[in-house]
C-alpha atoms as a PDB file:
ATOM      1  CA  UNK A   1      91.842   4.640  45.562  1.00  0.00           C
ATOM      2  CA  UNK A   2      93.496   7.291  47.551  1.00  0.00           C
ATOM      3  CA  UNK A   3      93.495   5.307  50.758  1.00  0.00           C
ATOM      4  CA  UNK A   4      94.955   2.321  49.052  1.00  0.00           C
ATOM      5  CA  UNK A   5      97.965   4.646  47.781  1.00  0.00           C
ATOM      6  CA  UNK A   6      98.682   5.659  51.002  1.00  0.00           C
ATOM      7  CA  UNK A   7      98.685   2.034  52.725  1.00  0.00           C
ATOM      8  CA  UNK A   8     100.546   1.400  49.657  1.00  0.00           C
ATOM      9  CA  UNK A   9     103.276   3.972  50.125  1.00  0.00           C
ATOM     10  CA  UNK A  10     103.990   2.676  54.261  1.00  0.00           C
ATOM     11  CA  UNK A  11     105.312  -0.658  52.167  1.00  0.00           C
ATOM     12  CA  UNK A  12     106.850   0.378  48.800  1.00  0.00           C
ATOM     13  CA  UNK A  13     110.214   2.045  47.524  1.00  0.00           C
ATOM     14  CA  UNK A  14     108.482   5.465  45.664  1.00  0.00           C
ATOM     15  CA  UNK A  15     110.604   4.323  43.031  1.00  0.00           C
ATOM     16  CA  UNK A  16     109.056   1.056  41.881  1.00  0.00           C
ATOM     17  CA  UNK A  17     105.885   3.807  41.481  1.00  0.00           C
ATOM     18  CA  UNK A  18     107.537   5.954  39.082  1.00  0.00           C
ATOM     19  CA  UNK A  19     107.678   3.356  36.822  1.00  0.00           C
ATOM     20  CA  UNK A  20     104.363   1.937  35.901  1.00  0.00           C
ATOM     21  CA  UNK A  21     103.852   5.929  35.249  1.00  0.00           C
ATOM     22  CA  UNK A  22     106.353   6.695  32.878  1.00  0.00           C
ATOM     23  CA  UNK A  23     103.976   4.974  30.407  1.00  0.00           C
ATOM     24  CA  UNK A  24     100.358   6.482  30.976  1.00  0.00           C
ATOM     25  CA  UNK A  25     102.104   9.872  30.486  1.00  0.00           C
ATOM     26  CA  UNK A  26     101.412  10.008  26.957  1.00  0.00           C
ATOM     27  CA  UNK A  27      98.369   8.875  27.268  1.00  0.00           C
ATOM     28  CA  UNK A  28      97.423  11.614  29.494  1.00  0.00           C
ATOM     29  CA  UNK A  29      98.988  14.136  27.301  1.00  0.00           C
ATOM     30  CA  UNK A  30      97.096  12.714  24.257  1.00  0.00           C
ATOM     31  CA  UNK A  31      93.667  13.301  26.389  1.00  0.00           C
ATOM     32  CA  UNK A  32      94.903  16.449  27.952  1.00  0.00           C
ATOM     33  CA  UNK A  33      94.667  18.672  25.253  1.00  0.00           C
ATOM     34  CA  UNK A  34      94.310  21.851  26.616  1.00  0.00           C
ATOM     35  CA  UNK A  35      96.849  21.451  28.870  1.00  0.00           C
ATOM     36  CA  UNK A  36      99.076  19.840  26.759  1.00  0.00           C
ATOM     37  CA  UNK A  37      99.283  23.409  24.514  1.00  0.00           C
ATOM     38  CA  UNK A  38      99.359  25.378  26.873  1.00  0.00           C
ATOM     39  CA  UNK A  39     102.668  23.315  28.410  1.00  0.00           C
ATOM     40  CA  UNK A  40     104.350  23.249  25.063  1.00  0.00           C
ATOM     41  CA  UNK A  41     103.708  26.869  23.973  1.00  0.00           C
ATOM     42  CA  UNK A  42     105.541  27.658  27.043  1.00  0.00           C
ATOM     43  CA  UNK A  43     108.376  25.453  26.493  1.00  0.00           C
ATOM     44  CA  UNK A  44     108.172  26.730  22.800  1.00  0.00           C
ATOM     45  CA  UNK A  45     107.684  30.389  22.975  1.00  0.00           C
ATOM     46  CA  UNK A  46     108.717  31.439  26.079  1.00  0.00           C
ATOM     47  CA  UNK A  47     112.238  29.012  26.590  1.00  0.00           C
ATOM     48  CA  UNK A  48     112.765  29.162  22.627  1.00  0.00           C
ATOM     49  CA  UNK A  49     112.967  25.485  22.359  1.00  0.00           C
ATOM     50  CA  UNK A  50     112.725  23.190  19.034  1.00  0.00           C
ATOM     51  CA  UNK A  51     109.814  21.204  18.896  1.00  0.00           C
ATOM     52  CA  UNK A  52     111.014  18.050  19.450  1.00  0.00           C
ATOM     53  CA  UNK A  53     112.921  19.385  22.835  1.00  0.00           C
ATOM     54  CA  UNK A  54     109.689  21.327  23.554  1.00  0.00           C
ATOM     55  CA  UNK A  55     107.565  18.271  23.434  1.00  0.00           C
ATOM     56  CA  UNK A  56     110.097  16.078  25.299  1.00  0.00           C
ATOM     57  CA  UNK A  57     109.530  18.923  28.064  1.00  0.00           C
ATOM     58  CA  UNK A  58     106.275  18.548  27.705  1.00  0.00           C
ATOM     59  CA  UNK A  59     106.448  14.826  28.761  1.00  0.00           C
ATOM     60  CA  UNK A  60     109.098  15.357  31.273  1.00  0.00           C
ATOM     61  CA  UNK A  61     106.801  18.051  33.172  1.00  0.00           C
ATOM     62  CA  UNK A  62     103.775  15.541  33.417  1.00  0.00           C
ATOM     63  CA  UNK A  63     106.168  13.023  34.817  1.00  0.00           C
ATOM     64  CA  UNK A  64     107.306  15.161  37.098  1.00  0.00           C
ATOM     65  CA  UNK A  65     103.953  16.483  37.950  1.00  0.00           C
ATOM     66  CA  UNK A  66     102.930  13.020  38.458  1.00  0.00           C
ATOM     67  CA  UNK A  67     106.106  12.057  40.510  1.00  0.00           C
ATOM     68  CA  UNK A  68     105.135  15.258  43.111  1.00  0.00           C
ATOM     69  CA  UNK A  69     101.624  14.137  43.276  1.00  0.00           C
ATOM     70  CA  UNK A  70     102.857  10.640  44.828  1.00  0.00           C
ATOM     71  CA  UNK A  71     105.247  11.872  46.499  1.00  0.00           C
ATOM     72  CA  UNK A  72     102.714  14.193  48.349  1.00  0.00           C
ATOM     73  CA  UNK A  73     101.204  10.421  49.175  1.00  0.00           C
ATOM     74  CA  UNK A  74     103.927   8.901  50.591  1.00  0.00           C
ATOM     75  CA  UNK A  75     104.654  11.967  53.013  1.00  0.00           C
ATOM     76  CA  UNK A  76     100.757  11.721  54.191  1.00  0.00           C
ATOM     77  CA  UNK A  77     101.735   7.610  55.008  1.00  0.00           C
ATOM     78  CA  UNK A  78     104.965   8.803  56.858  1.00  0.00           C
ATOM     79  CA  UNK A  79     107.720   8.854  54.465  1.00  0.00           C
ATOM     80  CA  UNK A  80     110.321  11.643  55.426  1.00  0.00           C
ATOM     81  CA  UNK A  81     112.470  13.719  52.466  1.00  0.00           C
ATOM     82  CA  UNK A  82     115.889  14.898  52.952  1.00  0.00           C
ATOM     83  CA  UNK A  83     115.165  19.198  52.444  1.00  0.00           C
ATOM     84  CA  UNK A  84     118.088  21.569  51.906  1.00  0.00           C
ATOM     85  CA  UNK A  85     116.884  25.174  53.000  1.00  0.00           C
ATOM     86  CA  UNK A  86     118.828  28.092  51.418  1.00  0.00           C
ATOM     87  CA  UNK A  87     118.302  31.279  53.431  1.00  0.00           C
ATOM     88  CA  UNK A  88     116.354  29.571  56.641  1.00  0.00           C
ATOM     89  CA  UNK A  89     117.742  31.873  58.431  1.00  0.00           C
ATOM     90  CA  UNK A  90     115.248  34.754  56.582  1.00  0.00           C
ATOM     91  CA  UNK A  91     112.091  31.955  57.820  1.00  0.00           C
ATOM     92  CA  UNK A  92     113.304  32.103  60.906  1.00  0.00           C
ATOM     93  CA  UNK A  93     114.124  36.026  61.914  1.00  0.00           C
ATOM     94  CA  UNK A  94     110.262  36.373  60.973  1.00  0.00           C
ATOM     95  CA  UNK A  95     108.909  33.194  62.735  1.00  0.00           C
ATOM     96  CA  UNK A  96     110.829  34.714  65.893  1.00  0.00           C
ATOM     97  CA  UNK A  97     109.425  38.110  66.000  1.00  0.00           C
ATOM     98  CA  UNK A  98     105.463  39.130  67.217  1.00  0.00           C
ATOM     99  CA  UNK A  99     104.204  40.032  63.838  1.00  0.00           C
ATOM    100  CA  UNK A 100     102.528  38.337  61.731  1.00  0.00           C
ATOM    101  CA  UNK A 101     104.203  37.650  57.594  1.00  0.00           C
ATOM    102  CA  UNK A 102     103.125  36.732  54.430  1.00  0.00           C
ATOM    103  CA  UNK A 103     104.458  33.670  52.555  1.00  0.00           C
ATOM    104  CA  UNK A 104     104.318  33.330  49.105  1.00  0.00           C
ATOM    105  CA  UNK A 105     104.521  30.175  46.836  1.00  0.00           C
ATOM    106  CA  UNK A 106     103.541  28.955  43.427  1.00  0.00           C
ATOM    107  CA  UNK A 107     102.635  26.278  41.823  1.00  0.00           C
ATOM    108  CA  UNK A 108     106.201  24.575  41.342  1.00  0.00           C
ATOM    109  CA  UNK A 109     107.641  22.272  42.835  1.00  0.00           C
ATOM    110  CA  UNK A 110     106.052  20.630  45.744  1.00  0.00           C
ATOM    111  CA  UNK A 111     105.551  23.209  48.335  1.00  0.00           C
ATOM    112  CA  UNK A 112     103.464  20.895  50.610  1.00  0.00           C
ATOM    113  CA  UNK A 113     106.696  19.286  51.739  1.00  0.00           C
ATOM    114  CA  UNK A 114     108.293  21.909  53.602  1.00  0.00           C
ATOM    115  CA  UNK A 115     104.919  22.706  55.629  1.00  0.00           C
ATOM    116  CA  UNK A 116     106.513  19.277  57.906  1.00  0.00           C
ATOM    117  CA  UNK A 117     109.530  21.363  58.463  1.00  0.00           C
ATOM    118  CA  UNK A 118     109.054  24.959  58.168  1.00  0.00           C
ATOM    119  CA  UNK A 119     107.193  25.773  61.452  1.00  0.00           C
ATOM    120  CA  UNK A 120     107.345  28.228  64.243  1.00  0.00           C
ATOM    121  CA  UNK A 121     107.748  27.488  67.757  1.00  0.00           C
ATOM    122  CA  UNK A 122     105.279  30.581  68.755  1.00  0.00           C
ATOM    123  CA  UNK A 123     103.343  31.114  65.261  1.00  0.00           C
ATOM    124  CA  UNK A 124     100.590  29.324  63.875  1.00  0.00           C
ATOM    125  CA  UNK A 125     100.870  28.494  60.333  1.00  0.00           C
ATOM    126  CA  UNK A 126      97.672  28.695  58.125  1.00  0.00           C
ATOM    127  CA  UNK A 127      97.735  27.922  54.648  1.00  0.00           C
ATOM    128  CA  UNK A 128      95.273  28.884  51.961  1.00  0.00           C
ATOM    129  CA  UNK A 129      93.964  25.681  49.839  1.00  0.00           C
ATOM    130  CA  UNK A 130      91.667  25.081  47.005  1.00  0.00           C
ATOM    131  CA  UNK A 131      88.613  23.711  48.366  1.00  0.00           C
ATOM    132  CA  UNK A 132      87.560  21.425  45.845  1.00  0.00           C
ATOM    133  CA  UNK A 133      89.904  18.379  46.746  1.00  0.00           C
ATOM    134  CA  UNK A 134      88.754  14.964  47.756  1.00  0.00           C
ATOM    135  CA  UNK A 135      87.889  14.506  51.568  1.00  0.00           C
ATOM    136  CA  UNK A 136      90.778  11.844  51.847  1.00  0.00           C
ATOM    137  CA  UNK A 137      93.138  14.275  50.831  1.00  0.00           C
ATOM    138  CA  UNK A 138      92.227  16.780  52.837  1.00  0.00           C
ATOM    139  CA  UNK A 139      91.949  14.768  55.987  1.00  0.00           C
ATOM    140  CA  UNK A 140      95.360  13.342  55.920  1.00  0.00           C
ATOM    141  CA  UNK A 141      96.889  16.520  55.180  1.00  0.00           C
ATOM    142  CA  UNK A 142      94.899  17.988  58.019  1.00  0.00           C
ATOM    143  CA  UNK A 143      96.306  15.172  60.215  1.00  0.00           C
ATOM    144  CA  UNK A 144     100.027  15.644  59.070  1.00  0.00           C
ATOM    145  CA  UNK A 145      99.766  19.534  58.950  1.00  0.00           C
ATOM    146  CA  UNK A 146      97.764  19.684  62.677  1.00  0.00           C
ATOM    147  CA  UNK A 147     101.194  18.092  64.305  1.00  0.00           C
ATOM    148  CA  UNK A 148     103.290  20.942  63.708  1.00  0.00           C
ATOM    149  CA  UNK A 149     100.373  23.702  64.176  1.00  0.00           C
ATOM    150  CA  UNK A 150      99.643  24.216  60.527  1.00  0.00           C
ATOM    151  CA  UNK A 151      96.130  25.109  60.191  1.00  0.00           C
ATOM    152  CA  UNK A 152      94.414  24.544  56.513  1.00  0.00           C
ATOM    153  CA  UNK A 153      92.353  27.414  54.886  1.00  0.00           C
ATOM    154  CA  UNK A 154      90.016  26.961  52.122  1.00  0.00           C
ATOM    155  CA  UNK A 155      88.959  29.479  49.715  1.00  0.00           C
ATOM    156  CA  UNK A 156      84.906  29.985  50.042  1.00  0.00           C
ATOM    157  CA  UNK A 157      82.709  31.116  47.561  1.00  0.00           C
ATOM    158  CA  UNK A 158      81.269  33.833  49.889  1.00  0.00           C
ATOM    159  CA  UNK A 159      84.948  35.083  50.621  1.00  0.00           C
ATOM    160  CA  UNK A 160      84.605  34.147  54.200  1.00  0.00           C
ATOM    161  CA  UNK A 161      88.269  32.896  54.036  1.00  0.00           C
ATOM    162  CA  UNK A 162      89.203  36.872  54.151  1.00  0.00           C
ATOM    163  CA  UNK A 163      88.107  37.514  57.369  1.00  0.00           C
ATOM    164  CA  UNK A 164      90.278  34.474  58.602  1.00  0.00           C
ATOM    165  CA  UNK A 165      93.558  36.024  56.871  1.00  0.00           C
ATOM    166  CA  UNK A 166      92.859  39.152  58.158  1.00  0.00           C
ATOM    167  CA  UNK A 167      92.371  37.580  61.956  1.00  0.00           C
ATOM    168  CA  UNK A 168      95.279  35.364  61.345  1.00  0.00           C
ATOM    169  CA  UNK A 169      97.633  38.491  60.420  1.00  0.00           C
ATOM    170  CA  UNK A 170      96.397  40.651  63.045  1.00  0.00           C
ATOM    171  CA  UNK A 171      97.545  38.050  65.980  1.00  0.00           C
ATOM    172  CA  UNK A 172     100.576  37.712  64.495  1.00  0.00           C
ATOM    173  CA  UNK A 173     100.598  34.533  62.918  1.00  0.00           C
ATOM    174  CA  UNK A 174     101.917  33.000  59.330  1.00  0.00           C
ATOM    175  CA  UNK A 175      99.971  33.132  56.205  1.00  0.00           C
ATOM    176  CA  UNK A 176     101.104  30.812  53.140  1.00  0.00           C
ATOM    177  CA  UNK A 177      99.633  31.401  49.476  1.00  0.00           C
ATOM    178  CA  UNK A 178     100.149  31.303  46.057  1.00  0.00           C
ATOM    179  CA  UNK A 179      99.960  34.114  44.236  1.00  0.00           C
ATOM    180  CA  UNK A 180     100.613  33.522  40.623  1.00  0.00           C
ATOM    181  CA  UNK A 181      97.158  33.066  39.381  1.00  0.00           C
ATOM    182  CA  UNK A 182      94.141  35.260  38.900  1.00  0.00           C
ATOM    183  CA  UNK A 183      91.138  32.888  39.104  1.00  0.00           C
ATOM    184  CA  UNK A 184      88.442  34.059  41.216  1.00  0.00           C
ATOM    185  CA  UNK A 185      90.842  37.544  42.036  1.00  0.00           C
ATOM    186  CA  UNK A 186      89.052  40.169  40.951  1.00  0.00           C
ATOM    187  CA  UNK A 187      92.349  42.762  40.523  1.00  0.00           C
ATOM    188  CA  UNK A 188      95.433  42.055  38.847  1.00  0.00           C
ATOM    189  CA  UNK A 189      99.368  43.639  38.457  1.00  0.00           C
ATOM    190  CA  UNK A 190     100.783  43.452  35.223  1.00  0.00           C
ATOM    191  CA  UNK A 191     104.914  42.149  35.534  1.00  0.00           C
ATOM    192  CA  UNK A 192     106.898  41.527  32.865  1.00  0.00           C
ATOM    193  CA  UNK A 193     107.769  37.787  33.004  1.00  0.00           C
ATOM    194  CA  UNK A 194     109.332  35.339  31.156  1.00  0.00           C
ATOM    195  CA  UNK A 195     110.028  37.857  28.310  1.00  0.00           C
ATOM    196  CA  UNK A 196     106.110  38.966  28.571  1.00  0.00           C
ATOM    197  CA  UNK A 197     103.532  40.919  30.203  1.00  0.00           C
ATOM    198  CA  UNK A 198     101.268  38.487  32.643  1.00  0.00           C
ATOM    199  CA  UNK A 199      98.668  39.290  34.913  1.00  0.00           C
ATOM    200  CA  UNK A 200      99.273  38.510  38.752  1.00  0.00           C
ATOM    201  CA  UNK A 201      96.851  38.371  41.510  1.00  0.00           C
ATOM    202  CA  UNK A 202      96.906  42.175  43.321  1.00  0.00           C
ATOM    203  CA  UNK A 203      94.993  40.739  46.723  1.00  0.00           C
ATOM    204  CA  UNK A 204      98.606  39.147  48.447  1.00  0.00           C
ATOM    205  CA  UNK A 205     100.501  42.347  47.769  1.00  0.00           C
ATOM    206  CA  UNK A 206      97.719  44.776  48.699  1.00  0.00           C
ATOM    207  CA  UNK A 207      97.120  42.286  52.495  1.00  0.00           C
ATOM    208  CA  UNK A 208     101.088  42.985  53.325  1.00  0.00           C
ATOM    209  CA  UNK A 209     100.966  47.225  51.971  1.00  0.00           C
ATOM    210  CA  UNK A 210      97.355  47.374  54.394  1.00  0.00           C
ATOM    211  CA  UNK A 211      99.107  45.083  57.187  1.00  0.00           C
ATOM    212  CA  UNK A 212     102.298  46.352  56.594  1.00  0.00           C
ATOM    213  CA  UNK A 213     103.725  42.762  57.519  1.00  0.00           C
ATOM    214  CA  UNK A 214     106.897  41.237  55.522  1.00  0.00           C
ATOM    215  CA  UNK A 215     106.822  38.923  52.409  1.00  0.00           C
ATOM    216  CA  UNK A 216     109.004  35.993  51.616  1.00  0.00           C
ATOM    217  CA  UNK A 217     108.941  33.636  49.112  1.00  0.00           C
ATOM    218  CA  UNK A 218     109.229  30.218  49.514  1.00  0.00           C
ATOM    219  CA  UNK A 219     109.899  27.546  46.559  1.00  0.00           C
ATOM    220  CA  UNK A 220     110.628  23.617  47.104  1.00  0.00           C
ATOM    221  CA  UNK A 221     112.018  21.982  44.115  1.00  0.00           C
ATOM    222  CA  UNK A 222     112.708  18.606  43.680  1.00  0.00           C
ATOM    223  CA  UNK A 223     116.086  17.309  43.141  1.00  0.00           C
ATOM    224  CA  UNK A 224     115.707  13.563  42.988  1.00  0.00           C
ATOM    225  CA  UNK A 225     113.752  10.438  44.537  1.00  0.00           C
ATOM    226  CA  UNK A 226     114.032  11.885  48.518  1.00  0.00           C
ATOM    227  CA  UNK A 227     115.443  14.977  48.285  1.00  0.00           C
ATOM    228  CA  UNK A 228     114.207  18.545  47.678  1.00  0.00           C
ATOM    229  CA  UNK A 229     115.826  22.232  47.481  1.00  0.00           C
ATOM    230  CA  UNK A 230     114.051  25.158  49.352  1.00  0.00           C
ATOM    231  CA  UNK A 231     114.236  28.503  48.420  1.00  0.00           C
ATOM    232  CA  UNK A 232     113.792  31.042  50.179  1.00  0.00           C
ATOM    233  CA  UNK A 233     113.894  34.973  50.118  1.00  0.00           C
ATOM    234  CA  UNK A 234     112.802  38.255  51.031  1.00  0.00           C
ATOM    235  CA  UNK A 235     110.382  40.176  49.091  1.00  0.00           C
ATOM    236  CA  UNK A 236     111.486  44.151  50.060  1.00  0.00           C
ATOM    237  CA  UNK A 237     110.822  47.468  49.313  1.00  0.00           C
ATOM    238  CA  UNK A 238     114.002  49.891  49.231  1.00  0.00           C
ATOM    239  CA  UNK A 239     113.927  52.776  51.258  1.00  0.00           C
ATOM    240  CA  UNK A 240     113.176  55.175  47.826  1.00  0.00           C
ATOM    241  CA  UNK A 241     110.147  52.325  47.110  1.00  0.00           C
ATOM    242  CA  UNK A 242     108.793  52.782  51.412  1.00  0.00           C
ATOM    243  CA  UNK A 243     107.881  56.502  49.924  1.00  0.00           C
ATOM    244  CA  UNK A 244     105.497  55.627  47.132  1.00  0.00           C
ATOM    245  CA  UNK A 245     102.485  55.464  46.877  1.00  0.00           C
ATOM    246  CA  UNK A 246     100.355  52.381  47.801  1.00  0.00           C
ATOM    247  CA  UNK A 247      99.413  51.189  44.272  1.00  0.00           C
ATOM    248  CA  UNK A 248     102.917  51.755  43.457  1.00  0.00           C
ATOM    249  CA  UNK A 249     104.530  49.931  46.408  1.00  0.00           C
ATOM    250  CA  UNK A 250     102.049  46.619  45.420  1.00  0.00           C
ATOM    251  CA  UNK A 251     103.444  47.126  41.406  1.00  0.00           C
ATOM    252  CA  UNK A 252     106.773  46.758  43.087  1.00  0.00           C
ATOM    253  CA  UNK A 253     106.688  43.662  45.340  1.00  0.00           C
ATOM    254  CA  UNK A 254     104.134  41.822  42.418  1.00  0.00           C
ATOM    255  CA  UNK A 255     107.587  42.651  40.303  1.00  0.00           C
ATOM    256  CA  UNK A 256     110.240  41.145  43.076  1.00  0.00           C
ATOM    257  CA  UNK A 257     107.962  38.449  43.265  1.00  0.00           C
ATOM    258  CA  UNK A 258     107.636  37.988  39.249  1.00  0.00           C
ATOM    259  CA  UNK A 259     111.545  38.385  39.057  1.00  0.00           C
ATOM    260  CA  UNK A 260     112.214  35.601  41.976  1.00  0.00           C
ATOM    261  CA  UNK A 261     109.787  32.909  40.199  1.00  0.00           C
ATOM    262  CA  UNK A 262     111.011  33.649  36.646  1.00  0.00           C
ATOM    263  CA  UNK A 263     114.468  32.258  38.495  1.00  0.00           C
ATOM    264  CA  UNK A 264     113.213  29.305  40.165  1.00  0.00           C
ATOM    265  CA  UNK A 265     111.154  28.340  36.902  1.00  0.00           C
ATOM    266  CA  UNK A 266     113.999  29.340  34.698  1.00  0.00           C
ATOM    267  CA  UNK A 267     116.385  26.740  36.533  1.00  0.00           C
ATOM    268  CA  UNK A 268     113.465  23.945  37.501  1.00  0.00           C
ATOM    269  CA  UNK A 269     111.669  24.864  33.968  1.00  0.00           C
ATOM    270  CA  UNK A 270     109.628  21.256  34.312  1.00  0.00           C
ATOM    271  CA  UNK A 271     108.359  21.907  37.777  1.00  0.00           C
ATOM    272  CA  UNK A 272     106.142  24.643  36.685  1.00  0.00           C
ATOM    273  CA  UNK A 273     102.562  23.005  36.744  1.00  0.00           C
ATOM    274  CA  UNK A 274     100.725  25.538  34.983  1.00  0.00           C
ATOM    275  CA  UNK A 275      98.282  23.926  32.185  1.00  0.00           C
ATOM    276  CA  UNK A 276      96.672  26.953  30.806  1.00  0.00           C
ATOM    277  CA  UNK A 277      97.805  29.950  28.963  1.00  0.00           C
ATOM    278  CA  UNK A 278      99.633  31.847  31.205  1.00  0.00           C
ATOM    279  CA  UNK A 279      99.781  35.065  29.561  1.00  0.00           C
ATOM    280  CA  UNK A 280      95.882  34.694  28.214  1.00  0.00           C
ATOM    281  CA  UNK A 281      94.428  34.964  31.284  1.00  0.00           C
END
């Protein structure tokens, strides 16, 4: 099925494939349960809308989760998407210098699509990935990614990944992750977000305090059929902040980061692809 897509994609207009999936939306959403609560308690609770403009949220996110998911596909068969960086110059003062830096991401937008762009001429970029998805996808992103030295981590159950981060950081080189979920993170920082207290994974924040290595952020949000917006920024301590202590230092860059994602999903609030109860975890 997956191979087809992409064969498919070298041929056909993405456009005449959004279509055909405006209509199994709902039927997704009627078999999605779970994570069709979870999406509308957000909309509901945390962006105070009605119900009716909750639910139609609701739809619109799956849609658009759907539309990033193909799109993903059509950049494995070759098609190319217009990106407009904000702050590149930020990448690119860290992608110049000898040490290593930590980029952060969520899951909004469609993040894969600046890993075509966003490379370094004397870095290699690894990125951490879930390693539970189909050997097709991971082969073609391996091929795409392997062009503009991008190197593809997955997470292990015996934590083996670590020691690749760790080697990765300490010759200098780029590491790309998500960091706003817990699962399989065995410490958390609490950040008030979205009007809440959530939980955020500690282990990203306490790599660049032990490394001492920068953190940006980096968000790619999709602004119509070719084109996406990328976001990026720094994620600093002041000078006052440099003097705490360690476990106060990682409560303040978990906070920049909460603060600079509570933006992006505030302004793209149906690219956030989260389909479980954020502030239950």
């Amino acid at each position: 099925m997956q191979r087809s897509l992409i064969a498919i994609y070298r041929i056909m207009d993405l456009r005449f494939l959004y279509i055909p999936m405006a209509f199994v939306i709902p039927f997704y959403m009627l078999f999605s349960r779970k994570g069709y609560l979870a999406t509308y308690h957000f909309f509901h609770k945390r962006m105070h809308e009605a119900p009716l403009k909750a639910f139609r949220h609701v739809y619109l996110n799956h849609f658009m989760f759907g539309q990033i998911i193909l799109d993903r596909f059509a950049a494995y068969a070759g098609k190319h998407f217009q990106l407009d960086i904000e702050n590149y110059d930020t990448y690119q003062k860290y992608a110049d210098s000898e040490k290593g830096f930590l980029i952060l991401t969520a899951h909004v937008g469609n993040y894969e699509v600046a890993g075509y762009s966003l490379t370094s001429r004397n870095k290699r970029f690894n990125t951490l990935i879930f390693s539970g998805e189909t050997e097709t996808v991971l082969r073609n992103r391996k091929r795409m990614f392997s062009q503009n030295n991008i190197r593809l981590i997955g997470i292990k159950s015996d934590m083996s990944h670590l020691f690749i981060i760790n080697n990765a950081l300490r010759n200098g080189e780029i590491m790309s992750m998500t960091a706003d979920r817990i699962f399989g993170s065995p410490k958390s920082v609490i950040c008030k977000f979205l009007g809440e207290e959530a939980k955020f994974p500690m282990g990203p924040f306490i790599l660049a305090i032990q490394r001492e290595i920068p953190i940006i952020t980096i968000f790619v949000m999709k602004e119509s059929v070719k084109r996406y917006k990328v976001f990026i920024r720094d994620i600093e301590l002041t000078k006052e902040e440099c003097n705490y202590p360690n476990k106060k230092k990682i409560e303040c860059l978990a906070k920049k980061y909460a603060e600079h994602l509570e933006y992006i999903i505030r302004e793209y609030p149906t690219q956030w692809f989260n389909y479980f109860e954020f502030w239950e975890q």
